[in-house]
C-alpha atoms as a PDB file:
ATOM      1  CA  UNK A   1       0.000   0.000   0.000  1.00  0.00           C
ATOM      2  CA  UNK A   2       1.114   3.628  -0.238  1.00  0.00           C
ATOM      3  CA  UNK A   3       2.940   5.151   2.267  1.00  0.00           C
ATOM      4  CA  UNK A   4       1.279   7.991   3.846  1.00  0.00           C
ATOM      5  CA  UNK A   5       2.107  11.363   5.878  1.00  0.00           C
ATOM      6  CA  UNK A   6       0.403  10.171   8.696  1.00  0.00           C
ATOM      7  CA  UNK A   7       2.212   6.977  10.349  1.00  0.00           C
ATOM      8  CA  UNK A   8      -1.134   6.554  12.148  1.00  0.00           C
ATOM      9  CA  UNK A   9      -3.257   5.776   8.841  1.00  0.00           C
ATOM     10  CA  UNK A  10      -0.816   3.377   7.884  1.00  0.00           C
ATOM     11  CA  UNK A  11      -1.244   1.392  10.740  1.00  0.00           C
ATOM     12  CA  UNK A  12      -5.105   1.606  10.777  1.00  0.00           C
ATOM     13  CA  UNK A  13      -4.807   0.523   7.211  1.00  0.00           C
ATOM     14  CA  UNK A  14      -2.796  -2.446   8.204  1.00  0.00           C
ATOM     15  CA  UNK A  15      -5.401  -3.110  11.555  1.00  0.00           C
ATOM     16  CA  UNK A  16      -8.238  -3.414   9.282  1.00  0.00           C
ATOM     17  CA  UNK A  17      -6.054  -5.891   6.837  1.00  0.00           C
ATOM     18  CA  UNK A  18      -5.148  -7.912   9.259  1.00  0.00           C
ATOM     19  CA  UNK A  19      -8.293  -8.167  11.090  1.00  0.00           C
ATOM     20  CA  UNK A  20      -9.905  -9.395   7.915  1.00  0.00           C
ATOM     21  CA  UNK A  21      -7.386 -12.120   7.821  1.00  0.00           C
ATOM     22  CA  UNK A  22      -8.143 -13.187  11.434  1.00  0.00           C
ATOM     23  CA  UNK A  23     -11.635 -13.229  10.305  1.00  0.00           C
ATOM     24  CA  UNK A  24     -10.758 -15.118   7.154  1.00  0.00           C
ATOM     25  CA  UNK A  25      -9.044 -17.384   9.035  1.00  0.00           C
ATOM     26  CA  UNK A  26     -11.904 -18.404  11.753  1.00  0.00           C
ATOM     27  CA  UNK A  27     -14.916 -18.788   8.759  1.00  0.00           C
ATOM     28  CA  UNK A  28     -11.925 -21.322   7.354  1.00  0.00           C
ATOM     29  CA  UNK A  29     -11.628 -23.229  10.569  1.00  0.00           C
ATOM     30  CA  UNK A  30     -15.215 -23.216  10.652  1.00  0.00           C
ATOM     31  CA  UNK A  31     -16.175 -24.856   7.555  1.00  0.00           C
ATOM     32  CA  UNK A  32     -13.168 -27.259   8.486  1.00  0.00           C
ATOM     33  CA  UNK A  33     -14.732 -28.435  11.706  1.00  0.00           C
ATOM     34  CA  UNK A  34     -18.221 -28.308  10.367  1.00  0.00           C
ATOM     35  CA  UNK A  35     -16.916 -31.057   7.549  1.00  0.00           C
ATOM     36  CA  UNK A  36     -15.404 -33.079  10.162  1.00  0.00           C
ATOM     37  CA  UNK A  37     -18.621 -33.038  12.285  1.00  0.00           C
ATOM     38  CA  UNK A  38     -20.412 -34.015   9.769  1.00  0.00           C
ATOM     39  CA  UNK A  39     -17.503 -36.711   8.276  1.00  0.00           C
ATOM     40  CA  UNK A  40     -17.613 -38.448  12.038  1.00  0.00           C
ATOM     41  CA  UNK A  41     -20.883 -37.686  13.237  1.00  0.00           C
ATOM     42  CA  UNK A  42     -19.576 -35.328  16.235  1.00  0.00           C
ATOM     43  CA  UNK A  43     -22.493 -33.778  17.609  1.00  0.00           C
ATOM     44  CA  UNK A  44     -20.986 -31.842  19.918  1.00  0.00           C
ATOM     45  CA  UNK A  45     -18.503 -30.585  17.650  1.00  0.00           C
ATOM     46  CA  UNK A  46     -21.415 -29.655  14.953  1.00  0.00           C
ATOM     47  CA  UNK A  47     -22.925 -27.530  17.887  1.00  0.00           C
ATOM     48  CA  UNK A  48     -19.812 -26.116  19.152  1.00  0.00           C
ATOM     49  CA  UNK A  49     -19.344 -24.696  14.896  1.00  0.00           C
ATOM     50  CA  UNK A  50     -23.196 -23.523  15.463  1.00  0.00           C
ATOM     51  CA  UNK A  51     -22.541 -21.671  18.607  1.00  0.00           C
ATOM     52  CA  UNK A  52     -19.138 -20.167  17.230  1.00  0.00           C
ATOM     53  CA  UNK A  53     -21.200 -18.538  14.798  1.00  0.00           C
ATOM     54  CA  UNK A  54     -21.691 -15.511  16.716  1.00  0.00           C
ATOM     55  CA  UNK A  55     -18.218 -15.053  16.981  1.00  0.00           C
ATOM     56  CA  UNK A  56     -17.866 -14.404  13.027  1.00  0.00           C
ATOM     57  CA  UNK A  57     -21.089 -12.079  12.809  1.00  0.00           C
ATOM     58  CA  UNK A  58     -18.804 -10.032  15.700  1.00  0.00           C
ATOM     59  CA  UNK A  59     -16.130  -9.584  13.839  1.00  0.00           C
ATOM     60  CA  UNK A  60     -18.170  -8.129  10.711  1.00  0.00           C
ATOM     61  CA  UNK A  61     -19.743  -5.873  12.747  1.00  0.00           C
ATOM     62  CA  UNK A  62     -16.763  -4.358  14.233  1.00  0.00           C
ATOM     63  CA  UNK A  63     -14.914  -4.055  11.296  1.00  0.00           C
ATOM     64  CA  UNK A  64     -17.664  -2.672   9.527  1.00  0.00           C
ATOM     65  CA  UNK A  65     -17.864   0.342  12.231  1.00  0.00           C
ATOM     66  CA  UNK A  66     -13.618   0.303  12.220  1.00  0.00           C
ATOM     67  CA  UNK A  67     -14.220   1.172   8.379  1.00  0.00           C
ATOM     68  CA  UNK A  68     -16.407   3.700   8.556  1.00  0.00           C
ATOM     69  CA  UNK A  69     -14.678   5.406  11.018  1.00  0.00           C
ATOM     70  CA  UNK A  70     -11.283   5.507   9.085  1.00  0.00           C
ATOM     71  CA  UNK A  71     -13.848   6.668   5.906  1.00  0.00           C
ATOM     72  CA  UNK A  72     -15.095   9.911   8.179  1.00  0.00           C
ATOM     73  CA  UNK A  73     -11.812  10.439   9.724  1.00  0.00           C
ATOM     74  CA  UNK A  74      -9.078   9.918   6.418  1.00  0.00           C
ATOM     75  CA  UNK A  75     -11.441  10.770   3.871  1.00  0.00           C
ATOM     76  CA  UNK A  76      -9.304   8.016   1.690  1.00  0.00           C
ATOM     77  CA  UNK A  77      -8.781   8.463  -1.871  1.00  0.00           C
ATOM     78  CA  UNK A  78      -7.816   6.169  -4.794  1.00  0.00           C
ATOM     79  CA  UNK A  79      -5.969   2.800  -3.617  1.00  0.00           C
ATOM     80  CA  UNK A  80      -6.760   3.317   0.321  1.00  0.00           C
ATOM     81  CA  UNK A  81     -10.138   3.864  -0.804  1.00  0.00           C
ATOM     82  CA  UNK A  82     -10.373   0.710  -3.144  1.00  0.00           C
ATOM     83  CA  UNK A  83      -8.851  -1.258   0.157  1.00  0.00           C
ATOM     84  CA  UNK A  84     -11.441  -0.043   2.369  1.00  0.00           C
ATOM     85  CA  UNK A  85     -14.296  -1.215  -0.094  1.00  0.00           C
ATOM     86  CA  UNK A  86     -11.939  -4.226  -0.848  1.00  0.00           C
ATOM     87  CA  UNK A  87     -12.750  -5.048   3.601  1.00  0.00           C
ATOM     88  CA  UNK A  88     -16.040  -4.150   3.167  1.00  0.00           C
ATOM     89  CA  UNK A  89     -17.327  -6.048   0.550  1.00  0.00           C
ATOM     90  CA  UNK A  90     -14.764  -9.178   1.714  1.00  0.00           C
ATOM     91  CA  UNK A  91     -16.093  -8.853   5.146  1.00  0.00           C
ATOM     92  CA  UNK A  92     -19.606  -9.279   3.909  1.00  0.00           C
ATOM     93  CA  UNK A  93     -18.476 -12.644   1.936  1.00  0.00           C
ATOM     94  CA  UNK A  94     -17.054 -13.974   4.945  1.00  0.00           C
ATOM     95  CA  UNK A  95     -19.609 -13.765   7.068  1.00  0.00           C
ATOM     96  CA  UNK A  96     -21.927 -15.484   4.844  1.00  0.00           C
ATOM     97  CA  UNK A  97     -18.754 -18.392   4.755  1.00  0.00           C
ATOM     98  CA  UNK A  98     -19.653 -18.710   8.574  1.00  0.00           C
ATOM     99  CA  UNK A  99     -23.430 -18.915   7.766  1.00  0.00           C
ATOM    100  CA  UNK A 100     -22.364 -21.662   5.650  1.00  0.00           C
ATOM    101  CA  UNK A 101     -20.296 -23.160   7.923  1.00  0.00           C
ATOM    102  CA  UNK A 102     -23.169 -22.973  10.611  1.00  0.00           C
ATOM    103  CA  UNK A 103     -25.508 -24.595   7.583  1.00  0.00           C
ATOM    104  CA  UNK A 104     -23.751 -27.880   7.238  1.00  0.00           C
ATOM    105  CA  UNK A 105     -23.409 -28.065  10.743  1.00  0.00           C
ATOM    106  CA  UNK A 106     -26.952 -27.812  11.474  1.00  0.00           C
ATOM    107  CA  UNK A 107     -28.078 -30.356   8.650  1.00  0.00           C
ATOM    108  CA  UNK A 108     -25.062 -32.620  10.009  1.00  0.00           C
ATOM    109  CA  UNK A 109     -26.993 -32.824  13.053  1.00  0.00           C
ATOM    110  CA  UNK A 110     -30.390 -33.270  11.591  1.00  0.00           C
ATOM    111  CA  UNK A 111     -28.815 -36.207   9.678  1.00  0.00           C
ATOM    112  CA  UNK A 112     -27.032 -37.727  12.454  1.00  0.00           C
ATOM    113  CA  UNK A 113     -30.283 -37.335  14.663  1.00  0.00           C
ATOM    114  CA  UNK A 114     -32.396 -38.894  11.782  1.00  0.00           C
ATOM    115  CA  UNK A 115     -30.366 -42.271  11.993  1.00  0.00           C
ATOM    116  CA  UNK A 116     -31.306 -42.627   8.318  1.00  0.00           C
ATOM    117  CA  UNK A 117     -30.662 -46.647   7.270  1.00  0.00           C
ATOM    118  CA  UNK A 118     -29.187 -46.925   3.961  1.00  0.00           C
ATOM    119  CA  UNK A 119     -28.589 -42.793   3.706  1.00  0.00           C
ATOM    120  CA  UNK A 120     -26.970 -41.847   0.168  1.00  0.00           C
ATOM    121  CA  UNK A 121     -23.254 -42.450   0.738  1.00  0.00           C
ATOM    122  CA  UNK A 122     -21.718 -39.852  -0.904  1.00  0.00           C
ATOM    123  CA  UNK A 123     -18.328 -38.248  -1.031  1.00  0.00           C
ATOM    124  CA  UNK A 124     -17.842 -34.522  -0.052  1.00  0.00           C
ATOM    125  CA  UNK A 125     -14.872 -34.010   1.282  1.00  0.00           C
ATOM    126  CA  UNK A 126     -13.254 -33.608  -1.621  1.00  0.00           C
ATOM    127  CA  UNK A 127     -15.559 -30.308  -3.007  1.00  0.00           C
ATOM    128  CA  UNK A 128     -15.007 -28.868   0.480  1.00  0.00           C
ATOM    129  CA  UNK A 129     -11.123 -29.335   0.450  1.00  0.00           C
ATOM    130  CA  UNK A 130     -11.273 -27.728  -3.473  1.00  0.00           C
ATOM    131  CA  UNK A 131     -13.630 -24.868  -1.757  1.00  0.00           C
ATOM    132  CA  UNK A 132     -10.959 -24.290   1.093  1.00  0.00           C
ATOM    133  CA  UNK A 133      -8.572 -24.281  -1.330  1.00  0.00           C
ATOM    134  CA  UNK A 134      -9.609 -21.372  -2.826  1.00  0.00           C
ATOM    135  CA  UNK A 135     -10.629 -19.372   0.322  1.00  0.00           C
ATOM    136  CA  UNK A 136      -7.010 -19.943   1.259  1.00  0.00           C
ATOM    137  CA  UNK A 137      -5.633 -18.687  -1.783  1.00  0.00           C
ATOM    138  CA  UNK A 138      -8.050 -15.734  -2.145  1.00  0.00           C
ATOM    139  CA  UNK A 139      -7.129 -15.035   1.319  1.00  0.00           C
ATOM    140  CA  UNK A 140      -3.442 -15.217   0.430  1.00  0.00           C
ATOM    141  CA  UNK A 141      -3.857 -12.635  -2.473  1.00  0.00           C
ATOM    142  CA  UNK A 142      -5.269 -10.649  -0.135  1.00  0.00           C
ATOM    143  CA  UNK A 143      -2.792 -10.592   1.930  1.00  0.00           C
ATOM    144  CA  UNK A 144      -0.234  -9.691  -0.066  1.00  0.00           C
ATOM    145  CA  UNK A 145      -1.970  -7.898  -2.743  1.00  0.00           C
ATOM    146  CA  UNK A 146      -1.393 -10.343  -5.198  1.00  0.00           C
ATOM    147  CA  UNK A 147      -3.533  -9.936  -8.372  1.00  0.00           C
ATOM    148  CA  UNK A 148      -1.894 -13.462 -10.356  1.00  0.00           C
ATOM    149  CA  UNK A 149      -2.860 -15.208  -7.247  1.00  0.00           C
ATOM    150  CA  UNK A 150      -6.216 -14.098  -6.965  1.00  0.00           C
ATOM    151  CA  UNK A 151      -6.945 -14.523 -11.074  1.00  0.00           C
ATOM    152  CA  UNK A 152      -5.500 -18.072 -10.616  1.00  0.00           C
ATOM    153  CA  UNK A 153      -8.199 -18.711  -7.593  1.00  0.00           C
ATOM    154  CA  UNK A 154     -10.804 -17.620 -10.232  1.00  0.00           C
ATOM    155  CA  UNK A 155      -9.965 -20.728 -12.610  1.00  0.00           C
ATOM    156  CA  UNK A 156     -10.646 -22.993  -9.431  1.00  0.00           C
ATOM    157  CA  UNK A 157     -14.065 -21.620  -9.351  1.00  0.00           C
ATOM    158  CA  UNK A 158     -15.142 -24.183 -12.661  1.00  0.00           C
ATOM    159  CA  UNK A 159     -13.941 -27.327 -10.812  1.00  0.00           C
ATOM    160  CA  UNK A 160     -15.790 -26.706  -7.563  1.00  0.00           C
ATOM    161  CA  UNK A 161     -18.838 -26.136  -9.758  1.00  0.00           C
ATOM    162  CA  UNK A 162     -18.210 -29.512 -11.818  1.00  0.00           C
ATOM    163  CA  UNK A 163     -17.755 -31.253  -8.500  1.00  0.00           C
ATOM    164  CA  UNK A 164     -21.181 -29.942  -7.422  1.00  0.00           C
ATOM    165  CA  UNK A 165     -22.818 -31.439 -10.581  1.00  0.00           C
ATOM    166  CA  UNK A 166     -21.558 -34.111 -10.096  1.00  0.00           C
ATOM    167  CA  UNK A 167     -22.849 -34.574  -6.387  1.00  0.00           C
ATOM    168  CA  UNK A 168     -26.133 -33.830  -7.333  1.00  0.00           C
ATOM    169  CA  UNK A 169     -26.235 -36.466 -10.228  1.00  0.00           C
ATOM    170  CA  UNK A 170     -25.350 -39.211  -7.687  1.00  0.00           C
ATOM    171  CA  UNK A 171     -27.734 -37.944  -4.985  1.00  0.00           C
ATOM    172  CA  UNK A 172     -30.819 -37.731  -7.893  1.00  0.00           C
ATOM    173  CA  UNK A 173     -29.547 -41.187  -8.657  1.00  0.00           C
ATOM    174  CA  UNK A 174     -30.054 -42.285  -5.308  1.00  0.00           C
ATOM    175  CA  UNK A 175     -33.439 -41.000  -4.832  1.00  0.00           C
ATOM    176  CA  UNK A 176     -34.495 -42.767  -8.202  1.00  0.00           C
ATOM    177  CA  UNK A 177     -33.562 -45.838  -7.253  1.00  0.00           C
ATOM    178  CA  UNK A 178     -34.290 -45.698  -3.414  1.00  0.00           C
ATOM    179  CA  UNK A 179     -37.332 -43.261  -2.420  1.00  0.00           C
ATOM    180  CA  UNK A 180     -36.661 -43.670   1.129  1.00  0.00           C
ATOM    181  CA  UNK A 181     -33.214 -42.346   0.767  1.00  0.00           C
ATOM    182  CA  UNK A 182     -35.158 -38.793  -0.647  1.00  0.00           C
ATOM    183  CA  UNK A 183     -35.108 -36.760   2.734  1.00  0.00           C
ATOM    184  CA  UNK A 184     -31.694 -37.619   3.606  1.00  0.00           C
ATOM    185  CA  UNK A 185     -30.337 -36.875  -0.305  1.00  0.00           C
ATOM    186  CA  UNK A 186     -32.469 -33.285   0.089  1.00  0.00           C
ATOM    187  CA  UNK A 187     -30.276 -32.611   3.101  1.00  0.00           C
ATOM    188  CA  UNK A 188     -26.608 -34.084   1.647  1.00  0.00           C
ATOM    189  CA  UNK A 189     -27.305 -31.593  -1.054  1.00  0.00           C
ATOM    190  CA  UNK A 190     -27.923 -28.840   0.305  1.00  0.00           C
ATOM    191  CA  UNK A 191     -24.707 -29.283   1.959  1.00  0.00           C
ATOM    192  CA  UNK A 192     -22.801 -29.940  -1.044  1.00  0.00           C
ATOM    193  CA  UNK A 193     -24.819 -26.575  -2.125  1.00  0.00           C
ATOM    194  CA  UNK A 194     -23.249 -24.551   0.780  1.00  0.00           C
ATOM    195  CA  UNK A 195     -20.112 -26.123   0.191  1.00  0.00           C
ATOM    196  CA  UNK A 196     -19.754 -24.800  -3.557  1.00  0.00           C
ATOM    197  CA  UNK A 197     -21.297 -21.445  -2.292  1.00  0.00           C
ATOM    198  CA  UNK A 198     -18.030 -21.036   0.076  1.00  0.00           C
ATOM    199  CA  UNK A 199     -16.196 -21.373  -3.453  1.00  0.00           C
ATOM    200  CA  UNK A 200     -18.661 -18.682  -4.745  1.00  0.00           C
ATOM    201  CA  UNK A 201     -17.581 -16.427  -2.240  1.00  0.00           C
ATOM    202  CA  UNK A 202     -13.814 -17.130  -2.377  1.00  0.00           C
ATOM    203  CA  UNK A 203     -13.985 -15.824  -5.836  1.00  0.00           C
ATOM    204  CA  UNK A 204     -15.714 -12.856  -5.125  1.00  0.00           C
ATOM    205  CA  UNK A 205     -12.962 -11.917  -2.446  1.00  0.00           C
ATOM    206  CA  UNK A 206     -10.224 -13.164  -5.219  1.00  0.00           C
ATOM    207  CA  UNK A 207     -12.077 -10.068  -7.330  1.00  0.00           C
ATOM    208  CA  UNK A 208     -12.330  -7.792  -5.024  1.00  0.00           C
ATOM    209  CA  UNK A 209      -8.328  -8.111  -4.529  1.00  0.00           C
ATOM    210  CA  UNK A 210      -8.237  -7.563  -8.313  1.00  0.00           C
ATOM    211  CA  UNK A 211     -10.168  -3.988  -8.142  1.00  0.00           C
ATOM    212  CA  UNK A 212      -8.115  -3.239  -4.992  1.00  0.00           C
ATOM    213  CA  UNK A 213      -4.807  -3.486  -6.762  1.00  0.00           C
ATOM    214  CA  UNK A 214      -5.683  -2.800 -10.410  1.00  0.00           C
ATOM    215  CA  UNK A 215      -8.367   0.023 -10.019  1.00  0.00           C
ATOM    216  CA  UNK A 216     -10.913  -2.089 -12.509  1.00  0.00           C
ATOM    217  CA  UNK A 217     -14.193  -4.045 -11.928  1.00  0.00           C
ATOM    218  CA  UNK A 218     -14.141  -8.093 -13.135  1.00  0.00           C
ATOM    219  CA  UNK A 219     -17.318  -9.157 -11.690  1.00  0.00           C
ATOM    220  CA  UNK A 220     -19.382 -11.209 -14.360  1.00  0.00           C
ATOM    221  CA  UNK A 221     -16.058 -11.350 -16.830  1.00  0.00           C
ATOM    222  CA  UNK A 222     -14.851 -14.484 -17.475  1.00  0.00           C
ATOM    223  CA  UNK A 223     -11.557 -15.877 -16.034  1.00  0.00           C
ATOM    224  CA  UNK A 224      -9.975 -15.606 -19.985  1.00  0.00           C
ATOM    225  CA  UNK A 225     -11.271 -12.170 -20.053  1.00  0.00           C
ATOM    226  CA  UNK A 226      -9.764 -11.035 -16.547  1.00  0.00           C
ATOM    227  CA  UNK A 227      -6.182 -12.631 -17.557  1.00  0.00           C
ATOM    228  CA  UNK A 228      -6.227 -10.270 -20.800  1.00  0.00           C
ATOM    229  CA  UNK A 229      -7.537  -7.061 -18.869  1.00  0.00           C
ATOM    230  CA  UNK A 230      -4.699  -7.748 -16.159  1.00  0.00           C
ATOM    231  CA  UNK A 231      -1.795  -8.330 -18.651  1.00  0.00           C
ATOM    232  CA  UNK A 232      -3.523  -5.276 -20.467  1.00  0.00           C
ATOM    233  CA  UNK A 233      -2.927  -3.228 -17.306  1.00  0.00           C
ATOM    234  CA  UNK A 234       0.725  -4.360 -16.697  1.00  0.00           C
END
């Protein structure tokens, strides 16, 4: 970032960066412990990822009022205004990680207290570790402003989506085959749904590093497109 006249603003800067990565950080380790309450049927630990919720709506709200007092008091221009927005709008898309998170938890527990015989056996860990993936490395190019890394996290985006599809065709399969498997299937896929939205919303932080950095929109351009507008911009 650039350096500034006032020591103080780059340090509030820097607070607000790194308080989004603490944030980051936490929705990660909830997803993480939601998928392994649901992987061994850990109740507790499903409730503990329920309750912990509150702890990530917290943080949004706090940096959300840390931003807008930095707007009123800097009055930031140009790249320390893009960063601002950049927390703002990646704030928002982590919080809705934890509500995620706090999703497959909850259905993990309406599964595990449904005791469903002959429930659709299907594999999900690997989406969410492909999902994680690219929360990590959007969170990465965030943290070091890195605009390659964060257009490479966009090209993940495509495989987490395949990896949905294919979910769903083996849970519709399933229910064809097996009606009384239907009301556990619903709930599996809904998971895998939340799952691929946590991808959704690591590529929305993976853009937002892009405007940050580059001073240009690529929301709703394709990954081939935003690779040409960045090398454009070199």
């Amino acid at each position: 970032m650039n350096e500034h006249t006032s020591k103080n603003f780059d340090l509030e800067l820097e607070n607000l960066r790194t308080r989004v990565l603490q944030m980051g950080g936490l929705v990660e380790q909830q997803v993480r412990r939601a998928m392994e309450g649901l992987h061994e049927g850990d109740t507790a630990l499903l409730e503990a990822v329920i309750r912990d919720d509150n702890r990530v709506n917290q943080m949004e709200n706090e940096l959300d009022l840390a931003c807008n007092q930095v707007i009123a008091k800097r009055q930031p221009t140009a790249i320390d205004l893009r960063m601002i927005i950049t927390v703002l709008k990646s704030i928002s898309d982590l919080e809705r990680i934890g509500d995620k998170a706090r999703k497959i938890a909850r259905l993990g527990v309406v599964l595990h207290d449904q005791h469903t015989a002959g429930a659709p056996q299907v594999e999900l860990n690997h989406i969410a570790d492909l999902a994680l993936s690219m929360l990590r490395s959007a969170l990465d190019a965030f943290a070091r402003l890195d605009v390659s890394a964060a257009a490479e996290t966009l090209h993940l985006d495509e495989t987490v989506n395949t990896e949905y599809q294919a979910v769903v065709r083996q849970l519709i399969t399933y229910m064809m085959e097996d009606p009384r498997t239907i009301s556990s299937a619903l709930d599996i896929m809904a998971i895998a749904k939340a799952i691929e939205r946590v991808g959704d919303h690591a590529k929305n932080i993976s853009e937002y590093v892009i405007y940050m950095v580059k001073g240009f929109s690529v929301r709703h351009v394709s990954p081939r497109e935003i690779d040409e507008k960045i090398a454009a911009a070199s």
